[in-house]
N, C-alpha and C. Protein backbone atom coordinates (compact mmCIF):
# COMPACT_ATOMS: atom_id res chain seq x y z
N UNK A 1 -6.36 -28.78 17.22
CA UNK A 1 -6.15 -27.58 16.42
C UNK A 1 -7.00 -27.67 15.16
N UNK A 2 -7.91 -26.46 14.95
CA UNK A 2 -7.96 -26.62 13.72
C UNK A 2 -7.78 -26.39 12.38
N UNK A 3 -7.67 -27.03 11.50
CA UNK A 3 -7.24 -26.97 9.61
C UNK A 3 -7.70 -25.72 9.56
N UNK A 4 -6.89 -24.97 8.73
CA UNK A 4 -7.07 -23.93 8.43
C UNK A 4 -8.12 -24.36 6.68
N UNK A 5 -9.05 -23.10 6.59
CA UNK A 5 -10.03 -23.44 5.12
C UNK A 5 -9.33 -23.57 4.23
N UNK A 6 -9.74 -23.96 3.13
CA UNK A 6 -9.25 -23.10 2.36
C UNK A 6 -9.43 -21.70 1.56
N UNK A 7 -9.00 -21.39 1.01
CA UNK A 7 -9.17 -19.86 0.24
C UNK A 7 -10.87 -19.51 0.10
N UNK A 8 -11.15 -20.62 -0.41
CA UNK A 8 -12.90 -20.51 -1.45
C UNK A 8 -13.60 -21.58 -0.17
N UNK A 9 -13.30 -22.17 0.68
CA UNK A 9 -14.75 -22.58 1.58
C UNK A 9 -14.33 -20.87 2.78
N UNK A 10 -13.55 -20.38 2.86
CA UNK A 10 -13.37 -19.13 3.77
C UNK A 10 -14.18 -17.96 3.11
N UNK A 11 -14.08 -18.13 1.95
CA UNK A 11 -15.10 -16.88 1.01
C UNK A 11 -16.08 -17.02 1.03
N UNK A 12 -16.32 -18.07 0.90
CA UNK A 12 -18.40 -18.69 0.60
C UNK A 12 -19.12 -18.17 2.31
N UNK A 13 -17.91 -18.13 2.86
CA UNK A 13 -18.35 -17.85 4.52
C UNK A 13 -18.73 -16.44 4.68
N UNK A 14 -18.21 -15.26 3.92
CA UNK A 14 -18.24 -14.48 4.09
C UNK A 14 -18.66 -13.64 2.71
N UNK A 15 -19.06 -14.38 2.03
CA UNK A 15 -19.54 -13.72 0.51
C UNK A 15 -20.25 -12.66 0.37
N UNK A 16 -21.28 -13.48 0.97
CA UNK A 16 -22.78 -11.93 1.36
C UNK A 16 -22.55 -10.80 2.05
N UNK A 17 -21.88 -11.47 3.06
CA UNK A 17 -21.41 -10.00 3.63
C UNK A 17 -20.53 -8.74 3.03
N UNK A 18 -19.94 -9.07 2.64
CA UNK A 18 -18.70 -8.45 1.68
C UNK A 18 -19.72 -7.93 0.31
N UNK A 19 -20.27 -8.61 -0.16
CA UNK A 19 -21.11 -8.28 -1.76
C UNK A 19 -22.16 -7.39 -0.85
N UNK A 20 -22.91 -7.32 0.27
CA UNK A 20 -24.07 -6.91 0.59
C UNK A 20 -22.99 -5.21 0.67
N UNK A 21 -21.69 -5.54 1.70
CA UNK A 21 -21.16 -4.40 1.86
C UNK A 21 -20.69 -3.59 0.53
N UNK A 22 -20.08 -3.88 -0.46
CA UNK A 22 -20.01 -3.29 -1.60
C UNK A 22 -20.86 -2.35 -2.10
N UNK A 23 -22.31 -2.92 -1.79
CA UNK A 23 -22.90 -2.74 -2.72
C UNK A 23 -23.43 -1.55 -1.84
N UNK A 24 -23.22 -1.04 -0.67
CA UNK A 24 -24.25 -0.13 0.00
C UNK A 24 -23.05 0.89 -0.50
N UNK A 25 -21.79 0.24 -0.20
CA UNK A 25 -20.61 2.02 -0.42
C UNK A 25 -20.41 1.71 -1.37
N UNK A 26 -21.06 1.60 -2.44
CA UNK A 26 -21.12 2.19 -3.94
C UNK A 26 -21.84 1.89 -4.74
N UNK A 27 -23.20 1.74 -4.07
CA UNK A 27 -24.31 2.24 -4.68
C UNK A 27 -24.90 1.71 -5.98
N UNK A 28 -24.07 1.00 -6.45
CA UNK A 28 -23.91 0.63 -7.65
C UNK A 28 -23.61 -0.48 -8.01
N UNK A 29 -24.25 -1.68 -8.80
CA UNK A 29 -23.78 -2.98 -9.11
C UNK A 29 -22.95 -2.96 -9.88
N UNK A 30 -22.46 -2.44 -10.93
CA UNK A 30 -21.10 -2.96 -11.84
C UNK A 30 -20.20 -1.94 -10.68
N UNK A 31 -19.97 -1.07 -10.11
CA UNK A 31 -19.30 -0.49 -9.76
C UNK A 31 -18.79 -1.78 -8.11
N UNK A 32 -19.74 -2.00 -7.59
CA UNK A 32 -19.21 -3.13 -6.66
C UNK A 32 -18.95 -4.39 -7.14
N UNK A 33 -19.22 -4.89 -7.94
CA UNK A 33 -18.80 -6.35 -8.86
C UNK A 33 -16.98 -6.15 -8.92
N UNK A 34 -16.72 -4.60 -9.31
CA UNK A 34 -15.39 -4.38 -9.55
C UNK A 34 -14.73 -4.44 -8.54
N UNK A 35 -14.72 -3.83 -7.22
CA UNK A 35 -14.05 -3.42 -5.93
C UNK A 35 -13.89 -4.68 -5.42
N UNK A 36 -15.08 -5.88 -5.43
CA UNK A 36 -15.31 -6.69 -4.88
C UNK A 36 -14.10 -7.73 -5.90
N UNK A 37 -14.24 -7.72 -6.64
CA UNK A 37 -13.51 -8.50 -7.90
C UNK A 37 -12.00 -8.42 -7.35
N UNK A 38 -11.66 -6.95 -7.84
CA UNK A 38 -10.48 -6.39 -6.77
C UNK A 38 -9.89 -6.94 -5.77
N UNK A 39 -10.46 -6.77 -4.41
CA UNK A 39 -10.51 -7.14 -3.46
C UNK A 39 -10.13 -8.87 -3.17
N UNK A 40 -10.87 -9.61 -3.61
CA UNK A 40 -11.09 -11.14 -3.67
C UNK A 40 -9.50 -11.36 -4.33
N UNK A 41 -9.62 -10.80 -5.18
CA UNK A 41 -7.90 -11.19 -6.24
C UNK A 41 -7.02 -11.15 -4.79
N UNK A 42 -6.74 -9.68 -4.85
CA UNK A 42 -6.06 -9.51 -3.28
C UNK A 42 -5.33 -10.20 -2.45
N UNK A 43 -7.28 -10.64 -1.88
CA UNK A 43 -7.17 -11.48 -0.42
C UNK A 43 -6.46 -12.93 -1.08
N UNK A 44 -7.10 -13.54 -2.25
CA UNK A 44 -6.53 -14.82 -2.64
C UNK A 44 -5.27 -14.78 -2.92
N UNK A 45 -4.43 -13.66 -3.15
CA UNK A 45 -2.98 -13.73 -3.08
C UNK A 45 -2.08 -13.55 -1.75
N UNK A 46 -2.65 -13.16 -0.59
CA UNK A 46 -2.13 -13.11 0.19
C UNK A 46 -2.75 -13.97 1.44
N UNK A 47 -3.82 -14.91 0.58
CA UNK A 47 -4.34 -16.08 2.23
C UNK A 47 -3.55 -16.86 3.05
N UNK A 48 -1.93 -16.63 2.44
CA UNK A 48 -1.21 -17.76 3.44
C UNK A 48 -0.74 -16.75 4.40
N UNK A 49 -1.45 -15.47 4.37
CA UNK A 49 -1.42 -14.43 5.76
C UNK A 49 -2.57 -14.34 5.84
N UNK A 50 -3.17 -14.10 5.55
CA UNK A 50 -4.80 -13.92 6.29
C UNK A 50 -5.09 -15.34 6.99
N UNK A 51 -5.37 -16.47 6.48
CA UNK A 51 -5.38 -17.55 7.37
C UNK A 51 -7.03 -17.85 8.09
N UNK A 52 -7.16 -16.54 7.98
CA UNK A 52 -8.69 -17.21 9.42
C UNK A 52 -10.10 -16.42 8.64
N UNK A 53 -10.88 -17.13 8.32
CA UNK A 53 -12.14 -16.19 8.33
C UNK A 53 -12.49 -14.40 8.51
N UNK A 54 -12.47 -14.79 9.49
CA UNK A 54 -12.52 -13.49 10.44
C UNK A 54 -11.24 -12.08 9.83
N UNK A 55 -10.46 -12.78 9.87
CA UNK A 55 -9.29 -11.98 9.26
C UNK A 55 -9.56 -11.58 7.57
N UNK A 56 -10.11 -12.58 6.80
CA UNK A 56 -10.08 -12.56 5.61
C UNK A 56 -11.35 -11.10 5.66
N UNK A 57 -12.60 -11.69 6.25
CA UNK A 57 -13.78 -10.75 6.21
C UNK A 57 -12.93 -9.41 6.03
N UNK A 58 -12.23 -9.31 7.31
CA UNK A 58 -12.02 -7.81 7.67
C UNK A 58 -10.75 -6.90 6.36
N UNK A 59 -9.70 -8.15 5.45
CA UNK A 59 -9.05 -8.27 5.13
C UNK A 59 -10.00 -7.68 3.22
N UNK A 60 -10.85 -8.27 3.52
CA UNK A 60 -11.75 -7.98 2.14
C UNK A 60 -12.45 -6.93 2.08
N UNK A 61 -13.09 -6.23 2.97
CA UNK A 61 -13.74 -4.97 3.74
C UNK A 61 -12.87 -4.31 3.37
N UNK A 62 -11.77 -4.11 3.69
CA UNK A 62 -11.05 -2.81 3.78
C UNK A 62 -10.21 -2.79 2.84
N UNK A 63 -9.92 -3.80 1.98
CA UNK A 63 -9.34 -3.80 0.15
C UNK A 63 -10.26 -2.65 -0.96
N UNK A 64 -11.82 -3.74 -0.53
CA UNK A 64 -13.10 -3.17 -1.27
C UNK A 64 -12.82 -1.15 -1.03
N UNK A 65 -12.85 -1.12 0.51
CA UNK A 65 -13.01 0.46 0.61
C UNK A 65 -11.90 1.73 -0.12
N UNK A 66 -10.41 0.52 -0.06
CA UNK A 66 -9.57 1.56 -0.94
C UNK A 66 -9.72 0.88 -2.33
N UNK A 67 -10.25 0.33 -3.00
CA UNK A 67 -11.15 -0.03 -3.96
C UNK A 67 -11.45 1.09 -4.51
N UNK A 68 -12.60 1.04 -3.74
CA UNK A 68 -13.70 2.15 -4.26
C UNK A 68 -12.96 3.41 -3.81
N UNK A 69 -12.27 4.05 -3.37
CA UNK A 69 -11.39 5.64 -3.57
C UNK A 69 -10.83 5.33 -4.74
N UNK A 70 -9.89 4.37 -5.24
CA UNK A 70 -9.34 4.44 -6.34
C UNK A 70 -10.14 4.77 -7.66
N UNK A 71 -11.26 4.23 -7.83
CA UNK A 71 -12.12 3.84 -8.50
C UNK A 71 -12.89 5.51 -8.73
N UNK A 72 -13.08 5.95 -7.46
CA UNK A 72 -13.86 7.25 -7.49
C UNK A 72 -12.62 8.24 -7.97
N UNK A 73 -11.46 8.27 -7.86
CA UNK A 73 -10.31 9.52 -8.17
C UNK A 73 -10.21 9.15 -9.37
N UNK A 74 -10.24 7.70 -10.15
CA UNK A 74 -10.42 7.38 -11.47
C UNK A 74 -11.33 8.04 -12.55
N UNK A 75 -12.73 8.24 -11.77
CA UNK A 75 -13.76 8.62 -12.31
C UNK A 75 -14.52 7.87 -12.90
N UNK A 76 -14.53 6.46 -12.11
CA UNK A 76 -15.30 5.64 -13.04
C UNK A 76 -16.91 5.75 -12.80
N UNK A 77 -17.61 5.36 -13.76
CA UNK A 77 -19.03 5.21 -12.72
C UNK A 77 -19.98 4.51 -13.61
N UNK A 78 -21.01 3.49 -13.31
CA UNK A 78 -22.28 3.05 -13.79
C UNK A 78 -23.43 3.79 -13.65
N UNK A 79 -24.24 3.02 -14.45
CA UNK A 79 -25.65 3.54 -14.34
C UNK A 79 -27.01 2.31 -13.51
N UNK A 80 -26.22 1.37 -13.51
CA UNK A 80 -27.43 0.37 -12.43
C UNK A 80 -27.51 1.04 -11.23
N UNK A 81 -28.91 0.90 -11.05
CA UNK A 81 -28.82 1.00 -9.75
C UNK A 81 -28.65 0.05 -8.71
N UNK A 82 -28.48 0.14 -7.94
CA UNK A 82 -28.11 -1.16 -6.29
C UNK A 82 -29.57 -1.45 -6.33
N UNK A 83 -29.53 -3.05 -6.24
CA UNK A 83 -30.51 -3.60 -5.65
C UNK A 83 -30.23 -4.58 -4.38
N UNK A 84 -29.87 -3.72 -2.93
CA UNK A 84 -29.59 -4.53 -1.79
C UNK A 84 -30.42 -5.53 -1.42
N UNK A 85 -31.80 -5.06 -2.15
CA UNK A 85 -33.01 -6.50 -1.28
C UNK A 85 -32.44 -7.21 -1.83
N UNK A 86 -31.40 -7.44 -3.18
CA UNK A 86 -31.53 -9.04 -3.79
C UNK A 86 -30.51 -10.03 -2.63
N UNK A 87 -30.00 -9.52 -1.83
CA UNK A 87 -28.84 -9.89 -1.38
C UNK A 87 -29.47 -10.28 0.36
N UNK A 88 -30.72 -9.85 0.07
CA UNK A 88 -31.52 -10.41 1.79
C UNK A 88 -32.42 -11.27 1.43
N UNK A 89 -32.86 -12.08 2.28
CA UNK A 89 -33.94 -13.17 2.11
C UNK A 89 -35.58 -12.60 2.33
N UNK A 90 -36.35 -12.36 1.53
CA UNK A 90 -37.14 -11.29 1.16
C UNK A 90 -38.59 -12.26 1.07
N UNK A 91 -38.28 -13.25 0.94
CA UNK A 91 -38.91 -14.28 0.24
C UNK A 91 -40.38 -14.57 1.47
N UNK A 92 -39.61 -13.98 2.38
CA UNK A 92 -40.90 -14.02 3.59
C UNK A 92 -41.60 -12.99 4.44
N UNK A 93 -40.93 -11.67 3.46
CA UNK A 93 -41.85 -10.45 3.89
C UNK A 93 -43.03 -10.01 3.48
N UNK A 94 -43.64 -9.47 4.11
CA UNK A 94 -44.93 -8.99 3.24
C UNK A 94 -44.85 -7.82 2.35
N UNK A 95 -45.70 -7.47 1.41
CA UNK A 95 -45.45 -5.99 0.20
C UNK A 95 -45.07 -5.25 1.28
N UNK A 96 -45.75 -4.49 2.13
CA UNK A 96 -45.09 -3.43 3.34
C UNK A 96 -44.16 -3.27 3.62
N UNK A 97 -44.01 -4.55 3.94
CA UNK A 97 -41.76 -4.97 4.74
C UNK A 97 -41.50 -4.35 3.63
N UNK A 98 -41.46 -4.95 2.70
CA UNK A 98 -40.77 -4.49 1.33
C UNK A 98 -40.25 -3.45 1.02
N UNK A 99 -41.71 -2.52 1.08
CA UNK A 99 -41.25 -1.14 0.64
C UNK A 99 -41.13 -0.61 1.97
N UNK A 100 -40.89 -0.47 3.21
CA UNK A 100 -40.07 -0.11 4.25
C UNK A 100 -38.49 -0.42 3.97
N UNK A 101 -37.93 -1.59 3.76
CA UNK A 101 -37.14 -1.69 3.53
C UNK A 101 -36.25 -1.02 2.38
N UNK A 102 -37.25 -0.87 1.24
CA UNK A 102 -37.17 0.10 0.20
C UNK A 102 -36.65 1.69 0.58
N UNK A 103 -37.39 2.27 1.45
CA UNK A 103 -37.23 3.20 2.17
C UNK A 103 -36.15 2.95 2.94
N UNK A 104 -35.60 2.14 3.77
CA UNK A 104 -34.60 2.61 4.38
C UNK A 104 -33.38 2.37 3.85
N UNK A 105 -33.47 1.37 2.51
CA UNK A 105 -31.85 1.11 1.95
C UNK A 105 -31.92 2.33 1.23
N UNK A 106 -32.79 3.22 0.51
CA UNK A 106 -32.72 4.55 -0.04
C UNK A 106 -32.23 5.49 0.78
N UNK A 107 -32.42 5.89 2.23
CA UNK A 107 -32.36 6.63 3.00
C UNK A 107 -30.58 6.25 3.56
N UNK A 108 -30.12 4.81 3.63
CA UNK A 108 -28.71 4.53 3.54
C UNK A 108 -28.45 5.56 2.25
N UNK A 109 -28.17 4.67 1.36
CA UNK A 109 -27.85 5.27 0.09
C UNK A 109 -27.65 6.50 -0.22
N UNK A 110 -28.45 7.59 0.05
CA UNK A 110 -28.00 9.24 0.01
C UNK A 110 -27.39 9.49 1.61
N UNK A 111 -26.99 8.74 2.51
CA UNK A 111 -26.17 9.17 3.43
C UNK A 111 -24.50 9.55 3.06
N UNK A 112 -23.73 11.00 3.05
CA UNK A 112 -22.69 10.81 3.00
C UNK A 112 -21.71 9.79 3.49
N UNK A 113 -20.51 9.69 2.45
CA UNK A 113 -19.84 8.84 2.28
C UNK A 113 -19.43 7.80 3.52
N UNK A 114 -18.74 9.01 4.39
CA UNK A 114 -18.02 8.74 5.41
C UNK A 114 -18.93 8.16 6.51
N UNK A 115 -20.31 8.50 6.81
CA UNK A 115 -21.37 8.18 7.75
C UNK A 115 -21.71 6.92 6.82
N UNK A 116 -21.87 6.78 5.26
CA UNK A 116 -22.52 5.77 5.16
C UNK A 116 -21.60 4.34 6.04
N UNK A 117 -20.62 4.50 5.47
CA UNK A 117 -19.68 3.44 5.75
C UNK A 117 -19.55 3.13 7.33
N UNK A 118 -19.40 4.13 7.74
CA UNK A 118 -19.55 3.35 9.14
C UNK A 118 -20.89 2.88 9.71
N UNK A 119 -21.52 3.74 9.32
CA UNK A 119 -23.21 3.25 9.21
C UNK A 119 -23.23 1.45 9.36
N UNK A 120 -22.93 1.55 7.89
CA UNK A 120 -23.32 0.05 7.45
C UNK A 120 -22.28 -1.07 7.96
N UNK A 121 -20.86 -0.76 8.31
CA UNK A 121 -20.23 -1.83 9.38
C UNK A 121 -20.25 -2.10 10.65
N UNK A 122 -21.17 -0.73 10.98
CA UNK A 122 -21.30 -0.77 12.62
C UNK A 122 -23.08 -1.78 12.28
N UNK A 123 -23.86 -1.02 12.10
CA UNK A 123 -25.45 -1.12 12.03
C UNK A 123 -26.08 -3.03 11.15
N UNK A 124 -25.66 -2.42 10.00
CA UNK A 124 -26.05 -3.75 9.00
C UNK A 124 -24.75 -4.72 9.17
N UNK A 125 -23.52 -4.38 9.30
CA UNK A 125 -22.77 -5.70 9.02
C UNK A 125 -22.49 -6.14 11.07
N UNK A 126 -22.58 -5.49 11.50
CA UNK A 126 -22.42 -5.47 12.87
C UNK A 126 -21.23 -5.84 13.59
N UNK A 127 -20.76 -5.04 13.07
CA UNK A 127 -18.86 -5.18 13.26
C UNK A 127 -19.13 -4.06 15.00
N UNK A 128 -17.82 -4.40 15.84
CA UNK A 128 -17.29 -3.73 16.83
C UNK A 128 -17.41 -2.08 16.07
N UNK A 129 -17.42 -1.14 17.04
CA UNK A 129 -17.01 0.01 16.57
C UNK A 129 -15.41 0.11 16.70
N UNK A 130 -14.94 -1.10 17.40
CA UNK A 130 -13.37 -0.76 17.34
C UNK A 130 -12.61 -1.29 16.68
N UNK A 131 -13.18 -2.28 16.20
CA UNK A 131 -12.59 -2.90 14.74
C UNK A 131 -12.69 -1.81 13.31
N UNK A 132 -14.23 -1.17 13.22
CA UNK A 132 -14.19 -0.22 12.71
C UNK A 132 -13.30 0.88 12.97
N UNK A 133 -12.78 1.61 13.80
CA UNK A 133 -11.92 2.23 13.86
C UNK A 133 -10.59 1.69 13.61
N UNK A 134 -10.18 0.62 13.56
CA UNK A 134 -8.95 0.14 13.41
C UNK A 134 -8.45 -0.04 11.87
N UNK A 135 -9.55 -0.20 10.86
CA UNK A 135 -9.71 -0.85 10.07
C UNK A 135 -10.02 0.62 8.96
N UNK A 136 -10.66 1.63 9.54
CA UNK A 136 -10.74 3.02 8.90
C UNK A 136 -9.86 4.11 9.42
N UNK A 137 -8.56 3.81 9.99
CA UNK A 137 -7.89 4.15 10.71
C UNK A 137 -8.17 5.55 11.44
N UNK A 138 -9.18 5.74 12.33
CA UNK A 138 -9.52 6.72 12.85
C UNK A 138 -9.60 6.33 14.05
N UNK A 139 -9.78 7.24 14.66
CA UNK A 139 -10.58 7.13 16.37
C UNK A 139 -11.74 6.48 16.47
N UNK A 140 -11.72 5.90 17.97
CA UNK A 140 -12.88 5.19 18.21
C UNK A 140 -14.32 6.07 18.76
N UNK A 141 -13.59 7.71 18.63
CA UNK A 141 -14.97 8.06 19.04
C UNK A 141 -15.10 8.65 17.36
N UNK A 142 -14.07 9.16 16.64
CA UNK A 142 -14.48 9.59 15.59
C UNK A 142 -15.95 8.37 15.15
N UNK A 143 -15.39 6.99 15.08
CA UNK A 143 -16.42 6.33 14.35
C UNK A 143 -18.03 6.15 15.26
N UNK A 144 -17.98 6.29 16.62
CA UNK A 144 -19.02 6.37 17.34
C UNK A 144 -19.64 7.63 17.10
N UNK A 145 -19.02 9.00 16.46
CA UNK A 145 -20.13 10.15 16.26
C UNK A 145 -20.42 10.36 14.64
N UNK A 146 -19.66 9.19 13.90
CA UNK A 146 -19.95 8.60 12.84
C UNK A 146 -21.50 8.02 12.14
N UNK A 147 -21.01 6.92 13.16
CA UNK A 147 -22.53 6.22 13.63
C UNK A 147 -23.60 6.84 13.91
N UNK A 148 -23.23 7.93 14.85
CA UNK A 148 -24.47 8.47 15.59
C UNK A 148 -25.23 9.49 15.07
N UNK A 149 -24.27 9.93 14.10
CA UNK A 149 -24.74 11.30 12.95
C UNK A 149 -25.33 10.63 11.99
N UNK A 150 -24.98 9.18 11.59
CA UNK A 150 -25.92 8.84 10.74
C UNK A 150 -27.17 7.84 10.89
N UNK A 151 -27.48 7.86 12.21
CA UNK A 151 -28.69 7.62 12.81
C UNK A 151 -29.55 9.05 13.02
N UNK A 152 -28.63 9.92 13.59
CA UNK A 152 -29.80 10.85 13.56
C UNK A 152 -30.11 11.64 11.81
N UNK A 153 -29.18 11.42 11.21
CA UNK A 153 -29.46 11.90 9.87
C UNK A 153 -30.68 10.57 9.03
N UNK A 154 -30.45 9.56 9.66
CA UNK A 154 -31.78 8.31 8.99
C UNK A 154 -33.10 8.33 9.76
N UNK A 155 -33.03 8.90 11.02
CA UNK A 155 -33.83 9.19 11.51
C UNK A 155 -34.83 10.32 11.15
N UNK A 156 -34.26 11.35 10.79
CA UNK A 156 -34.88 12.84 9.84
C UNK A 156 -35.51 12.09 8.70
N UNK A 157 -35.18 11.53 7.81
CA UNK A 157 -35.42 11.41 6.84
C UNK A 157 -35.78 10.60 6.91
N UNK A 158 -36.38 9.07 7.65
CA UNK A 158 -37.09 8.38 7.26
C UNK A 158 -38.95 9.30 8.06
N UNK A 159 -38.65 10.39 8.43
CA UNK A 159 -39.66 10.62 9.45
C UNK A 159 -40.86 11.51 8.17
N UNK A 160 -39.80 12.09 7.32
CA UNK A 160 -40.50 12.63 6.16
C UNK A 160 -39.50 11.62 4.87
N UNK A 161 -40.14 10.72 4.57
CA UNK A 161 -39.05 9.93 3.09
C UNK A 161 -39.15 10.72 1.72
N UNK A 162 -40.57 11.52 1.85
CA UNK A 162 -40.46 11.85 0.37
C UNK A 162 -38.98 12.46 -0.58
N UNK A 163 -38.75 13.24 0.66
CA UNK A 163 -36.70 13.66 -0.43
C UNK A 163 -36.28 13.06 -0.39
N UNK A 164 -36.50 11.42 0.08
CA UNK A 164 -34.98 10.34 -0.07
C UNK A 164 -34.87 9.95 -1.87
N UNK A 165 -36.16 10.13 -2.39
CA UNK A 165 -36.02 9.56 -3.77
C UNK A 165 -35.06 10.77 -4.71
N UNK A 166 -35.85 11.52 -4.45
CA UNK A 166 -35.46 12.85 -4.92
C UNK A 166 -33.73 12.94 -5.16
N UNK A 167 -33.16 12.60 -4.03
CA UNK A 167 -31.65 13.17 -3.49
C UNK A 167 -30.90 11.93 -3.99
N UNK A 168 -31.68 10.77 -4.19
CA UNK A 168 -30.85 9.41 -4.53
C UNK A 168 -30.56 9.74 -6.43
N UNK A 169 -32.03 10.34 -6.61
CA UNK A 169 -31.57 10.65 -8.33
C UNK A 169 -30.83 11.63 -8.58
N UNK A 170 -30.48 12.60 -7.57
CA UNK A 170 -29.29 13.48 -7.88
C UNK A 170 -28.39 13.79 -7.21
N UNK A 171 -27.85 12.28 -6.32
CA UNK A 171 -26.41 11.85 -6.00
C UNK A 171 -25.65 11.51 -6.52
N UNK A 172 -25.98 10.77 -7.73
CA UNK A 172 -25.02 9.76 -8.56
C UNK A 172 -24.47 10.36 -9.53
């Protein structure tokens, strides 16, 4: 059998993922520092139920997301902007990759709310779509035409990018 982690070698496991996810559904670094902050308190008060990795991930995911509703009916908001490359290993792309990548975390970023999020747990974090549905308590096809609306909506817009800049400075 094995030892269960503890609290903080179970987090370090799942850090990036969780901070990378923050930071796409809300756009914003002090605004995800908070949810995420949030969240972590949370999960560390209730790990003698969460127990497993896997559980915690999903357990921190979905703190962060009613997080950030609270946070948005609050009215809180920053002015940084998200910098997702800092949170990928970049260190071995070329200028091009770069600004492709540039382009498509922008083209995330002005995706509505509801598409972004499943977007980014189905696509970038690569969760089940049925964990996603379980976890956003919807249907499993709701989150599959979720997904699929916001592929074909990243698809439009990476085909012409010039309005992704445009729409990102007057989303926030």
């Amino acid at each position: 059998m094995t030892p269960t982690p503890s609290f903080l070698e179970a987090y370090r496991i799942v850090q990036r993922d969780v901070e990378r996810f923050a930071l796409f559904l809300c756009r914003d670094r002090m605004a995800a520092a908070d949810v995420t902050q949030d969240a972590v308190l949370a999960a560390f008060e209730n790990w003698s139920r969460i127990e497993t990795v896997e559980r915690l991930k999903s357990y921190v995911i979905t703190t962060i997301i009613r997080c950030y509703h609270r946070q948005r009916r609050n009215g809180k908001r920053h002015d940084e902007l998200v910098d997702v490359d800092s949170l990928l290993s970049t260190s071995s792309l070329s200028a091009e990759d770069l600004a492709d990548l540039e382009i498509i975390r922008n083209a995330i970023a002005v995706l509505p709310y509801d598409l972004r999020v499943s977007f980014v747990l189905a696509e970038v974090e690569g969760w089940p779509h049925k964990n996603i549905a379980s976890m956003l308590n919807l249907s499993l096809s709701a989150v599959k035409m979720r997904v699929k609306r916001a592929r074909d909506l990243l698809r439009a817009r990476l085909q012409d990018p010039s309005p992704i800049s445009h729409e990102l400075n007057h989303d926030r």
